[in-house]
C-alpha atoms as a PDB file:
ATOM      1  CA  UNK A   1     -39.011  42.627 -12.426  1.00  0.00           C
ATOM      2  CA  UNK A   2     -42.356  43.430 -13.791  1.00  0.00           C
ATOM      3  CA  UNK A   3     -44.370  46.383 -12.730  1.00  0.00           C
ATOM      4  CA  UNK A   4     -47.835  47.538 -13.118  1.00  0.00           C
ATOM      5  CA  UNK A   5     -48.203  50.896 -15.102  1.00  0.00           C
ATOM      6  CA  UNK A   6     -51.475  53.472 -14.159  1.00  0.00           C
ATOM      7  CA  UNK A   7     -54.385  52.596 -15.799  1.00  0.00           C
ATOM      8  CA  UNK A   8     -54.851  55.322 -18.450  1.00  0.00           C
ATOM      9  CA  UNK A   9     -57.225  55.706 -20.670  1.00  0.00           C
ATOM     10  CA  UNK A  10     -57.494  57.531 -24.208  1.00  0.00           C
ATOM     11  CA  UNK A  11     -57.901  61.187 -22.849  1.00  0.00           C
ATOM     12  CA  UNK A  12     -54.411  60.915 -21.626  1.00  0.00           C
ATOM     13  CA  UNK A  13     -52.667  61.081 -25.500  1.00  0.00           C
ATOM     14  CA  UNK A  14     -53.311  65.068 -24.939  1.00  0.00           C
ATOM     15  CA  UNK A  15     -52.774  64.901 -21.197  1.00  0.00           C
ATOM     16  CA  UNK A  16     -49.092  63.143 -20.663  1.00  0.00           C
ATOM     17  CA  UNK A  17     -46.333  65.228 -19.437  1.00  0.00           C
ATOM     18  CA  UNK A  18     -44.334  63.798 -22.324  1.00  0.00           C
ATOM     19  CA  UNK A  19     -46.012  63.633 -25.227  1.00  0.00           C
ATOM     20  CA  UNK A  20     -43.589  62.560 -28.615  1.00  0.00           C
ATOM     21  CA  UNK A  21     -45.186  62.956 -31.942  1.00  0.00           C
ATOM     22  CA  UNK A  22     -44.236  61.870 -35.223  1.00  0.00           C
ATOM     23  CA  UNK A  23     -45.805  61.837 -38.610  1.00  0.00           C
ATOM     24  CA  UNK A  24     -45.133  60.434 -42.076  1.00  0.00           C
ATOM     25  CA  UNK A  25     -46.610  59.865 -45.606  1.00  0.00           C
ATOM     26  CA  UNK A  26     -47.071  56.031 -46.827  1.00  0.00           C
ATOM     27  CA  UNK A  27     -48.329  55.304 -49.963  1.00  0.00           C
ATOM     28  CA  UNK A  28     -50.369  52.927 -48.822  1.00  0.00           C
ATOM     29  CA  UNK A  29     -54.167  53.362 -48.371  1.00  0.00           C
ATOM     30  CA  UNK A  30     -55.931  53.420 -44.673  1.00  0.00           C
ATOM     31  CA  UNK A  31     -57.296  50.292 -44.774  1.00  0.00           C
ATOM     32  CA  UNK A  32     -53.724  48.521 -45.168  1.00  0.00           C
ATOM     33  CA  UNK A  33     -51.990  49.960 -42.652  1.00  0.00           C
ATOM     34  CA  UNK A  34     -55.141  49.466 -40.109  1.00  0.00           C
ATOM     35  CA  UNK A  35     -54.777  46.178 -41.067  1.00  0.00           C
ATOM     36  CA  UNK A  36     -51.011  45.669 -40.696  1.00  0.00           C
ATOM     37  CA  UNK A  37     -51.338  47.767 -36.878  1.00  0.00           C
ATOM     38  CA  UNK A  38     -54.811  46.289 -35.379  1.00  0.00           C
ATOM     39  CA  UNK A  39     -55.327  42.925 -37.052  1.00  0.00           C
ATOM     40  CA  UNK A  40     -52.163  41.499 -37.970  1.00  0.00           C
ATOM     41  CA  UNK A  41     -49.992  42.279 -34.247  1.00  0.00           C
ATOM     42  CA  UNK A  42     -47.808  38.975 -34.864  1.00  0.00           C
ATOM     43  CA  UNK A  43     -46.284  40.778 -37.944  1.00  0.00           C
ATOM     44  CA  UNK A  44     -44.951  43.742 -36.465  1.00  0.00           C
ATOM     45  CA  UNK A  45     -41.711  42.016 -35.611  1.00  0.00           C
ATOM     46  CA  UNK A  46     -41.215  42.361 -39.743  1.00  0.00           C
ATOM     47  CA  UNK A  47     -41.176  45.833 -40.162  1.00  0.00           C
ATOM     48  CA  UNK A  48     -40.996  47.710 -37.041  1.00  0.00           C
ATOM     49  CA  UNK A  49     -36.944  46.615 -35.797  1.00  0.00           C
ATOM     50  CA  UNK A  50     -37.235  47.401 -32.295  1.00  0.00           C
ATOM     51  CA  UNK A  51     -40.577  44.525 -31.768  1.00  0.00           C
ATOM     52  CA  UNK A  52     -38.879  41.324 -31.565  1.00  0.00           C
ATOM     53  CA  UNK A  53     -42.383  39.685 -30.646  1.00  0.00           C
ATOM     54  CA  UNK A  54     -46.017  40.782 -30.272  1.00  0.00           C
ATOM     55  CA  UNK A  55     -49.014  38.587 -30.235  1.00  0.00           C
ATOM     56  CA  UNK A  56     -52.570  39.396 -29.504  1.00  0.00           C
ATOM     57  CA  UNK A  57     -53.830  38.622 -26.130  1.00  0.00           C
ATOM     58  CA  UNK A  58     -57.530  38.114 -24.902  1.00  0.00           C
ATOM     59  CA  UNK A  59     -59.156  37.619 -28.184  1.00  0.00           C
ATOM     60  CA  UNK A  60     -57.083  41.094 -29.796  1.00  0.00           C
ATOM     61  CA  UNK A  61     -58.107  43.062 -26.905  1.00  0.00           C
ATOM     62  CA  UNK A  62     -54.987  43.018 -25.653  1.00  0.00           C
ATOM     63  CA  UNK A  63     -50.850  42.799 -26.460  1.00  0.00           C
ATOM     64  CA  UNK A  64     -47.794  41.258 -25.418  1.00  0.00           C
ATOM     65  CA  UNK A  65     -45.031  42.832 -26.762  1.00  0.00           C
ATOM     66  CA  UNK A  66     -40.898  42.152 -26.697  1.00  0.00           C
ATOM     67  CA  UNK A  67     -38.882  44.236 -27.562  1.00  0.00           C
ATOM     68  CA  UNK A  68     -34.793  44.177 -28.615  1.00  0.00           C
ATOM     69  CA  UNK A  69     -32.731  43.976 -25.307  1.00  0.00           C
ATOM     70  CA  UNK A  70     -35.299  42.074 -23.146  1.00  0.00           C
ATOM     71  CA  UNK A  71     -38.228  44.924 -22.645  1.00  0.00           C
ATOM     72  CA  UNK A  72     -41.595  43.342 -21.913  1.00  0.00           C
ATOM     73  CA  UNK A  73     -45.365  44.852 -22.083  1.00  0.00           C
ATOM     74  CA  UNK A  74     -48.549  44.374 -21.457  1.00  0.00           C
ATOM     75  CA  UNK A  75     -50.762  46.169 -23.138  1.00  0.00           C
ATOM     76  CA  UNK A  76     -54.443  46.737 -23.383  1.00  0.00           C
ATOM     77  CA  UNK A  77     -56.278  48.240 -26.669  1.00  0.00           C
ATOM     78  CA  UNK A  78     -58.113  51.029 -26.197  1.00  0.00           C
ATOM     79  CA  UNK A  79     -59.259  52.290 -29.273  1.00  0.00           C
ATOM     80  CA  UNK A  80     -59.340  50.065 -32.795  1.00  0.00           C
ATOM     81  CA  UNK A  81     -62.013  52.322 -34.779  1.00  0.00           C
ATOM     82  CA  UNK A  82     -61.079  51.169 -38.763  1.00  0.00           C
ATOM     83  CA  UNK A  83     -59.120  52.839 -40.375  1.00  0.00           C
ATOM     84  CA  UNK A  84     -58.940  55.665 -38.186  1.00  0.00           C
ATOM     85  CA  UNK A  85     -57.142  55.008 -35.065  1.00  0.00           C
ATOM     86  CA  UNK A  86     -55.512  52.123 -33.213  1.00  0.00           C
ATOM     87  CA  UNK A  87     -54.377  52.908 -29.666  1.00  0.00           C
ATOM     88  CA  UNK A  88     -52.918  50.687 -26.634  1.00  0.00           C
ATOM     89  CA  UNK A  89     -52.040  51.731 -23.039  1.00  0.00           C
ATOM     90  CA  UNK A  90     -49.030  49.682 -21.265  1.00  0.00           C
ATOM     91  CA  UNK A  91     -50.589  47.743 -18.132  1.00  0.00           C
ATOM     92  CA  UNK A  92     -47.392  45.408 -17.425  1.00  0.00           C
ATOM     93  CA  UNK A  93     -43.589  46.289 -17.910  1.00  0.00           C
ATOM     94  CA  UNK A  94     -40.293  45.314 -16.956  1.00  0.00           C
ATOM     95  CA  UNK A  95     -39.043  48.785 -18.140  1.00  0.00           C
ATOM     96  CA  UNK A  96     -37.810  50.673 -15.047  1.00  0.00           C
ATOM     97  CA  UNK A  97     -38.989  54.682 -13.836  1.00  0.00           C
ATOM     98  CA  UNK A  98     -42.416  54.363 -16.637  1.00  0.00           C
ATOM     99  CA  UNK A  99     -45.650  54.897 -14.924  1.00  0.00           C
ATOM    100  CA  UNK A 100     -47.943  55.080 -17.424  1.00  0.00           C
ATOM    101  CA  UNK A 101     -47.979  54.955 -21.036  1.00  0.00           C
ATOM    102  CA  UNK A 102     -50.221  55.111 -24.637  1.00  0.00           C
ATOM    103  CA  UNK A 103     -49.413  55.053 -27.647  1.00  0.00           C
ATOM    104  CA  UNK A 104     -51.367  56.097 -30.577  1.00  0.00           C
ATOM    105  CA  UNK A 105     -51.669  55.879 -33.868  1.00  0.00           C
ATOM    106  CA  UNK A 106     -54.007  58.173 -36.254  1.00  0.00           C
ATOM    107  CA  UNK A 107     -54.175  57.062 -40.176  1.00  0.00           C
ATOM    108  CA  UNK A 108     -55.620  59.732 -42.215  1.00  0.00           C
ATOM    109  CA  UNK A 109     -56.196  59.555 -46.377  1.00  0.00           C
ATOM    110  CA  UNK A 110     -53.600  61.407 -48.065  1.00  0.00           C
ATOM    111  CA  UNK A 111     -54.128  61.533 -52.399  1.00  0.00           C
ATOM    112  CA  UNK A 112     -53.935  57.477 -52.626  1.00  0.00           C
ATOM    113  CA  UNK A 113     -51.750  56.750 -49.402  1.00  0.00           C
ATOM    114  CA  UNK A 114     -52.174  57.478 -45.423  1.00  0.00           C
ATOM    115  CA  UNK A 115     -50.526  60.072 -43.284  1.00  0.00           C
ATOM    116  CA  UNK A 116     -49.471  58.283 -40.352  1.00  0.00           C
ATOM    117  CA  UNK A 117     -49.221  59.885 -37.199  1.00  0.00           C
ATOM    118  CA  UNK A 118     -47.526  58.202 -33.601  1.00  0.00           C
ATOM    119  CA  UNK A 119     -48.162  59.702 -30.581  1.00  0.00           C
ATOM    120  CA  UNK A 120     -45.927  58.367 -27.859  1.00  0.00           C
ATOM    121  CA  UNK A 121     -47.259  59.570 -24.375  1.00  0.00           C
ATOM    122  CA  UNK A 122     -45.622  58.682 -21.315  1.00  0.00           C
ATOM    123  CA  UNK A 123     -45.415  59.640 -17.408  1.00  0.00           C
ATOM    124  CA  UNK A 124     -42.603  58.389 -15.150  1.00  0.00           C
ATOM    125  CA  UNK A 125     -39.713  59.415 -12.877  1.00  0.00           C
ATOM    126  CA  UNK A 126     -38.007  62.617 -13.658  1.00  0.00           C
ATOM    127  CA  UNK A 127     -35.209  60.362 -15.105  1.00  0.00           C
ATOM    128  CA  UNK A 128     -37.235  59.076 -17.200  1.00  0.00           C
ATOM    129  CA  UNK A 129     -39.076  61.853 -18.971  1.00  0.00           C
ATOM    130  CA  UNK A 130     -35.590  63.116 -19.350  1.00  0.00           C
ATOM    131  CA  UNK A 131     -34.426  60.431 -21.274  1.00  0.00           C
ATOM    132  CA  UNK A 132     -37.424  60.031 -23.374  1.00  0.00           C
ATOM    133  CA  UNK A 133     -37.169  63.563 -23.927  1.00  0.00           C
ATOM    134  CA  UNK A 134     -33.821  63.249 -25.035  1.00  0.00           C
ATOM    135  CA  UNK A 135     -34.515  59.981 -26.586  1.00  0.00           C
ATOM    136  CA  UNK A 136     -36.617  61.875 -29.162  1.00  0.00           C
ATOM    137  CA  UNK A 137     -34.236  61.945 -32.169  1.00  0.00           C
ATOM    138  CA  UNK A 138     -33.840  57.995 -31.955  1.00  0.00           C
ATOM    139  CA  UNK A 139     -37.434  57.502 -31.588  1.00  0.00           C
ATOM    140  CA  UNK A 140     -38.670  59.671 -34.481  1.00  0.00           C
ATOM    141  CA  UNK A 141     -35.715  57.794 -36.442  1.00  0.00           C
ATOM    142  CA  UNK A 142     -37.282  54.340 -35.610  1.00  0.00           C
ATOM    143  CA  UNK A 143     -40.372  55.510 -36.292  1.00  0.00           C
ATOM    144  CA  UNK A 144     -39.425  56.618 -40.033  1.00  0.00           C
ATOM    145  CA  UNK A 145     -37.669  53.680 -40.545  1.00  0.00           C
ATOM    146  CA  UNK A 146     -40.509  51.258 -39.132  1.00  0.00           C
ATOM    147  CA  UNK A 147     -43.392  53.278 -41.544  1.00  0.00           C
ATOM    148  CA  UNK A 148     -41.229  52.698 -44.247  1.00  0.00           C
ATOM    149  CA  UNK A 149     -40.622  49.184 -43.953  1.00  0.00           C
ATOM    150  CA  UNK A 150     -44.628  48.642 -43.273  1.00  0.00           C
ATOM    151  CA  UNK A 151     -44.844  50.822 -46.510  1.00  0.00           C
ATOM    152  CA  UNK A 152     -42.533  48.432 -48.126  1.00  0.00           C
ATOM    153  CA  UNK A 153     -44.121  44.923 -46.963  1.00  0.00           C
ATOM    154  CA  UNK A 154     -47.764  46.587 -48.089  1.00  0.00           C
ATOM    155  CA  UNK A 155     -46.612  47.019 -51.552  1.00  0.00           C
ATOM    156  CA  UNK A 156     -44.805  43.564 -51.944  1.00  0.00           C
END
């Protein structure tokens, strides 16, 4: 059964009471990995495993997004500043115990490629910023492994 998360805005990637960041070095510039986050959403499902779907809704200012095993969002975008940032907050989810949620991501020129940084912040039941929290390991794994693969499909 879907839900509707609290609408959130920006300020709340420093604000969360869980806040999960990761960062990694692509070799790919800025530009391309803007591209591959804000303007092409349908490809995600090629290099980041757990998206089985996304699509943009509302002429790209919003998201719907499936993940593997049947998790569902809605999302709207709240910041797309090229090729800086690219932020969404959750509005819709099937995903039980989340109340609100944003995720971030910040691209930043490194030599000839982009440091890419994820910011995962979240608020929901006390189970479940205990199993994000404890879901961190996986998480920073997936997000390696995703960057990689975007890294990957850039330079093909």
């Amino acid at each position: 059964m879907a839900h509707r998360l609290r609408p959130v805005g920006i300020d709340f990637v420093e604000t969360a009471p869980v806040r999960l960041v990761f960062a990694r070095e692509v070799t790919a510039p800025p530009e391309a990995v803007f591209g591959a986050l804000a303007e092409d959403v349908t490809g995600w499902s090629e290099w980041f495993s757990a998206v089985r779907s996304a699509r943009p809704t509302g002429d790209g200012a919003g998201r719907e997004v499936r993940l593997l095993g049947g998790t569902r969002f809605e999302e709207t975008v709240l910041v797309a500043k090229s090729p800086e940032t690219y932020a969404y907050r959750a509005d819709v989810t099937n995903a039980p115990g989340i109340r609100a949620l944003v995720e971030e991501w910040r691209l930043t020129p490194v030599g000839g490629g982009t440091r890419v940084q994820w910011t995962f912040a979240a608020d929901g039941a006390a189970p479940f910023r205990a199993v994000l929290r404890l879901a961190r390991p996986g998480l920073g794994r997936a997000f390696r492994d995703a960057v990689t693969a975007l890294d990957r499909r850039l330079a093909g």
